[in-house]
N, C-alpha and C. Protein backbone atom coordinates (compact mmCIF):
# COMPACT_ATOMS: atom_id res chain seq x y z
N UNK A 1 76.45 176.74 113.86
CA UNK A 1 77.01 177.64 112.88
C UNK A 1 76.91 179.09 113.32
N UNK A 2 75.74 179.30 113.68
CA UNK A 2 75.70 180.46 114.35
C UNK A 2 76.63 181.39 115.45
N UNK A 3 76.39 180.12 116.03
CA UNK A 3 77.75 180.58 117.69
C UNK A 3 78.93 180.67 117.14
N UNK A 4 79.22 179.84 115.80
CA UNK A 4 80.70 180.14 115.76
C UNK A 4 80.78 181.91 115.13
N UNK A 5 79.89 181.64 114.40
CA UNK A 5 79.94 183.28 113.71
C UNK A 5 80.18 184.72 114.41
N UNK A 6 79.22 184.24 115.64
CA UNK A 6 78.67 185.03 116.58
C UNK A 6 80.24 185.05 117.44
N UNK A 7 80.31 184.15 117.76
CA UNK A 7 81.98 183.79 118.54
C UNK A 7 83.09 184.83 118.03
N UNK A 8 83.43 184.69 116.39
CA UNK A 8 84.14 185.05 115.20
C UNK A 8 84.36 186.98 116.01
N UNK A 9 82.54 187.29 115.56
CA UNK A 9 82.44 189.00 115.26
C UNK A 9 82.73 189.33 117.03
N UNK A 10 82.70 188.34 117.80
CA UNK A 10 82.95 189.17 119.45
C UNK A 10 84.30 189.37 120.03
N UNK A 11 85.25 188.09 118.76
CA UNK A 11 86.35 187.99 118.98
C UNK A 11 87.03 189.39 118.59
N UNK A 12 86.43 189.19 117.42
CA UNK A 12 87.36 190.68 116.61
C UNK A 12 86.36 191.94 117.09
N UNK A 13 85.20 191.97 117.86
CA UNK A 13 85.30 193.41 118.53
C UNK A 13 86.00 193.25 119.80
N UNK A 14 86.45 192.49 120.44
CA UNK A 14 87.41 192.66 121.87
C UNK A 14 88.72 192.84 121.00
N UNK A 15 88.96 192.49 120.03
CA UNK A 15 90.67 192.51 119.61
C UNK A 15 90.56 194.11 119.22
N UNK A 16 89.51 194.37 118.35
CA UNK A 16 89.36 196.05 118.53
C UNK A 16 89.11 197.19 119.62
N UNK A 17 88.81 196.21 120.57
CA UNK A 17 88.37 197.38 121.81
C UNK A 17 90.19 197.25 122.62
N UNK A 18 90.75 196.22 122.49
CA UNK A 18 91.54 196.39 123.12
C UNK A 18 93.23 197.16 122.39
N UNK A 19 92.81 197.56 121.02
CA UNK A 19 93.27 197.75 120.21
C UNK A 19 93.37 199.64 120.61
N UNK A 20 91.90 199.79 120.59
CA UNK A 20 91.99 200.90 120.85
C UNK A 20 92.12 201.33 122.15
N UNK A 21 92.24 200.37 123.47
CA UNK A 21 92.31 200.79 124.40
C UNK A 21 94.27 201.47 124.20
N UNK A 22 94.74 200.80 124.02
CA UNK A 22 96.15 200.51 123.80
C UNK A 22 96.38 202.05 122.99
N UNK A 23 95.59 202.48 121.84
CA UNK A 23 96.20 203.75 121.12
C UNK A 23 96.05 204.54 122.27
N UNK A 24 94.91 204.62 123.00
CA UNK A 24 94.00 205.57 124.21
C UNK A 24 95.58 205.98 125.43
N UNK A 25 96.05 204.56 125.77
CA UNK A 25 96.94 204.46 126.64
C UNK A 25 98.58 205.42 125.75
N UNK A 26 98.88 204.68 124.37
CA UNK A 26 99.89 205.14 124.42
C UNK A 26 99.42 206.94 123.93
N UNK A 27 98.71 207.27 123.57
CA UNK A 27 98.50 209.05 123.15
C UNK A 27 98.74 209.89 124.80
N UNK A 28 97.81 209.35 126.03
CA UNK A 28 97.91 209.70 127.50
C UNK A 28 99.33 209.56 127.92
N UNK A 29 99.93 209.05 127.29
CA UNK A 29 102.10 208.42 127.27
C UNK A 29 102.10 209.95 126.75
N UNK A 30 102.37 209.53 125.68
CA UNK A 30 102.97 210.56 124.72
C UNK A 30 102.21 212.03 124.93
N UNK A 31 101.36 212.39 125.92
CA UNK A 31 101.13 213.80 126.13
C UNK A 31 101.61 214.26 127.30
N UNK A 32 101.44 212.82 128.49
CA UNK A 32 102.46 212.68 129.82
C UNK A 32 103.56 213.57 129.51
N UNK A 33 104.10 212.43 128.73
CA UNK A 33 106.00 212.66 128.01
C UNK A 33 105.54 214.46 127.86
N UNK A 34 105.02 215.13 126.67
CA UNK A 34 105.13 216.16 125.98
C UNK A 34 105.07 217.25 127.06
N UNK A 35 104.00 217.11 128.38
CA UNK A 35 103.95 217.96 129.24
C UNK A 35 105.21 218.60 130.34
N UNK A 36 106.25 216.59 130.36
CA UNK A 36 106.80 217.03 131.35
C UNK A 36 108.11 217.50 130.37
N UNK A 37 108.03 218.00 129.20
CA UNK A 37 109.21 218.50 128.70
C UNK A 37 108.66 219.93 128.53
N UNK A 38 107.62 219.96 128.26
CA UNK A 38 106.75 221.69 128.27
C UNK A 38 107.62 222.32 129.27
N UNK A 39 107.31 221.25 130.38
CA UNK A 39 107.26 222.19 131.97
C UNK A 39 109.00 222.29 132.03
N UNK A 40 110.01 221.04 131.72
CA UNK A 40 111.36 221.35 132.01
C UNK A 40 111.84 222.44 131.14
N UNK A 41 111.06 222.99 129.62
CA UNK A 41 112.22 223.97 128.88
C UNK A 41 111.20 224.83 129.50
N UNK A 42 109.96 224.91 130.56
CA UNK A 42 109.91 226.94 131.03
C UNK A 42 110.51 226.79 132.28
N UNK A 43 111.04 225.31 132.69
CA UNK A 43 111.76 225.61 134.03
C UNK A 43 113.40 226.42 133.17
N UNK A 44 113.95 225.47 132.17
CA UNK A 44 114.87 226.45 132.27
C UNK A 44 114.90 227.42 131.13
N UNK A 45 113.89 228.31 130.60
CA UNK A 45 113.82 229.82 130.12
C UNK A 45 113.50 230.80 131.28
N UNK A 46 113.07 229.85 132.39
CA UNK A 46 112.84 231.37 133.82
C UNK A 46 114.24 231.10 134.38
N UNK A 47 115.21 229.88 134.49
CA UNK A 47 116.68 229.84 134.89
C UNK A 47 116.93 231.04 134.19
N UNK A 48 117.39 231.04 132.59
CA UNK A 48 117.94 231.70 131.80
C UNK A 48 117.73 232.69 131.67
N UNK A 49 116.64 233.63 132.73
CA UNK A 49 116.30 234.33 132.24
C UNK A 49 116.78 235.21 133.48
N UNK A 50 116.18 234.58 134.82
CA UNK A 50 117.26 234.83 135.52
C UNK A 50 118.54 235.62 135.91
N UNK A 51 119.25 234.35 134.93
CA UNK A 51 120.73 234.65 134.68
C UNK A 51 120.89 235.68 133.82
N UNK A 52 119.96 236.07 132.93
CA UNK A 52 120.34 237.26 132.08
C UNK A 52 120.31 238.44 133.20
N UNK A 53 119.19 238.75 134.60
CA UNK A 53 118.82 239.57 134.97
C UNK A 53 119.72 239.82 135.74
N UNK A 54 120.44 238.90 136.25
CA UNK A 54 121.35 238.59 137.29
C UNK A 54 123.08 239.64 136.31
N UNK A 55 123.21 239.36 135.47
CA UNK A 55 124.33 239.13 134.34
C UNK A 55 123.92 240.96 134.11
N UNK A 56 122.64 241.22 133.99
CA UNK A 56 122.51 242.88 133.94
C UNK A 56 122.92 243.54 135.05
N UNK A 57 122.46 243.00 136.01
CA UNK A 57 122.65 243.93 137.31
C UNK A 57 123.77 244.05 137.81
N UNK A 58 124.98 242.79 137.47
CA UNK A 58 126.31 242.86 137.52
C UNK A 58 127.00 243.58 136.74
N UNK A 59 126.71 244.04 135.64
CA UNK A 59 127.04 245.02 134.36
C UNK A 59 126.29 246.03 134.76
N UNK A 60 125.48 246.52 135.35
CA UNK A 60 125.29 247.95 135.94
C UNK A 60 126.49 248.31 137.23
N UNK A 61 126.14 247.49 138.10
CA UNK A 61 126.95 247.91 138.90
C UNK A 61 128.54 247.95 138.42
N UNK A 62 129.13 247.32 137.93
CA UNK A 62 130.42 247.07 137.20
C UNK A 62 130.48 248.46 136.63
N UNK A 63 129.52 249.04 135.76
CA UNK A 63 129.49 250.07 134.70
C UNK A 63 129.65 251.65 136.18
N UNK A 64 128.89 251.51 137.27
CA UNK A 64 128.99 252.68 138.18
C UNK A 64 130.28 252.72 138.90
N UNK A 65 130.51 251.23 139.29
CA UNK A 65 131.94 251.03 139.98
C UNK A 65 133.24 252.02 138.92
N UNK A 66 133.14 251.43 138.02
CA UNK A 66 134.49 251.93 137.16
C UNK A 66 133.99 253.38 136.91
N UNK A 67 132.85 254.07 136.59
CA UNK A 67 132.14 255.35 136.66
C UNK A 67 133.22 256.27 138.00
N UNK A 68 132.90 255.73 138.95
CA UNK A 68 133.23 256.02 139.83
C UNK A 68 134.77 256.31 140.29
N UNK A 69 135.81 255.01 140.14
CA UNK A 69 137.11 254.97 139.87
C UNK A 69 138.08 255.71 139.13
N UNK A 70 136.81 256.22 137.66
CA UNK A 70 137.87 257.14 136.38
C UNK A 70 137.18 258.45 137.00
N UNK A 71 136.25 258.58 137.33
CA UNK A 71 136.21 260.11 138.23
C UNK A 71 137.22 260.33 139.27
N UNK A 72 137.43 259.34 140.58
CA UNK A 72 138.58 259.69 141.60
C UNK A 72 139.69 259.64 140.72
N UNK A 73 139.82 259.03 139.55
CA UNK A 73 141.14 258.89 138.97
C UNK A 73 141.21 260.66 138.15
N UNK A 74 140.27 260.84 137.60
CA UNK A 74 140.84 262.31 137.16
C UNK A 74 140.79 263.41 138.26
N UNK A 75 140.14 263.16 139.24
CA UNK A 75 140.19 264.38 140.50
C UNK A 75 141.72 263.89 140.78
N UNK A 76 142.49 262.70 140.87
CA UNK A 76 143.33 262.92 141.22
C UNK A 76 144.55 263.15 140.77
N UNK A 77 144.47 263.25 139.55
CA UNK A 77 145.40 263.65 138.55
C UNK A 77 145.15 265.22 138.42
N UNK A 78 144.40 265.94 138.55
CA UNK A 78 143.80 267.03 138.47
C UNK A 78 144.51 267.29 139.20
N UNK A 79 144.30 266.99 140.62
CA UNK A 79 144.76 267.49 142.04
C UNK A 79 146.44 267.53 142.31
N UNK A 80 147.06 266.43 141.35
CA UNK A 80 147.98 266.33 141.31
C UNK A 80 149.18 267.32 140.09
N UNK A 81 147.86 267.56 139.20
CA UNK A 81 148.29 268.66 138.23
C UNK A 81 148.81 270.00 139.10
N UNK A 82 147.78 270.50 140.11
CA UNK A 82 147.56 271.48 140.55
C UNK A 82 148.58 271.60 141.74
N UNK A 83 148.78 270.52 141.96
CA UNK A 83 149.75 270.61 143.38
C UNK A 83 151.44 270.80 142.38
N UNK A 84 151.50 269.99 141.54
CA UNK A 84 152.63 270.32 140.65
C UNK A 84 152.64 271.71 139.99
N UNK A 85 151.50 272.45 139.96
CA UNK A 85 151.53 273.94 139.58
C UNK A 85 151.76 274.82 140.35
N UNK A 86 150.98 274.83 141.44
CA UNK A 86 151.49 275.53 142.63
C UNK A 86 152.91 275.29 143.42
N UNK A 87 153.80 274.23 142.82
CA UNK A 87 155.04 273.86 143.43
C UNK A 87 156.21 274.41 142.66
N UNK A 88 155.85 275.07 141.60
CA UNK A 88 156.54 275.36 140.14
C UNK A 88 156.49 276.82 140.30
């Protein structure tokens, strides 16, 4: 009577140890999982971020280029004022 009892309570602490081995395993899953999505959205907020820096520096230069273009453009309308004044 004993052994069976004894049998009974060893059964159901291995069905519990393996019970909890199993939560142990899937939580080490599910933080696996959580890390390698951590790491893919700061892989792409340093992409994106990047691209913003990238997206500025093309809009600076863009902004000096045309800077540059409406200045020769009024020296040469200027120049062209002046050459039409002196021809008059």
């Amino acid at each position: 009577m004993w052994q069976w009892c004894f049998r009974l309570v060893l059964e159901e602490l291995q069905a519990e140890q393996r019970s909890q081995v199993q939560e142990s395993e899937d939580r080490h899953s599910l933080e696996r999982s959580f890390l390698g999505e951590v790491e893919r959205l700061q892989r792409e907020l340093e992409q994106a971020k990047q691209g913003a820096e990238m997206s500025a520096q093309c809009g600076e230069s863009l902004k000096r280029e045309v800077g540059v273009q409406v200045d020769s453009a009024v020296t040469d309308h200027s120049f062209t004022y002046v050459v039409l004044f002196l021809i008059s």
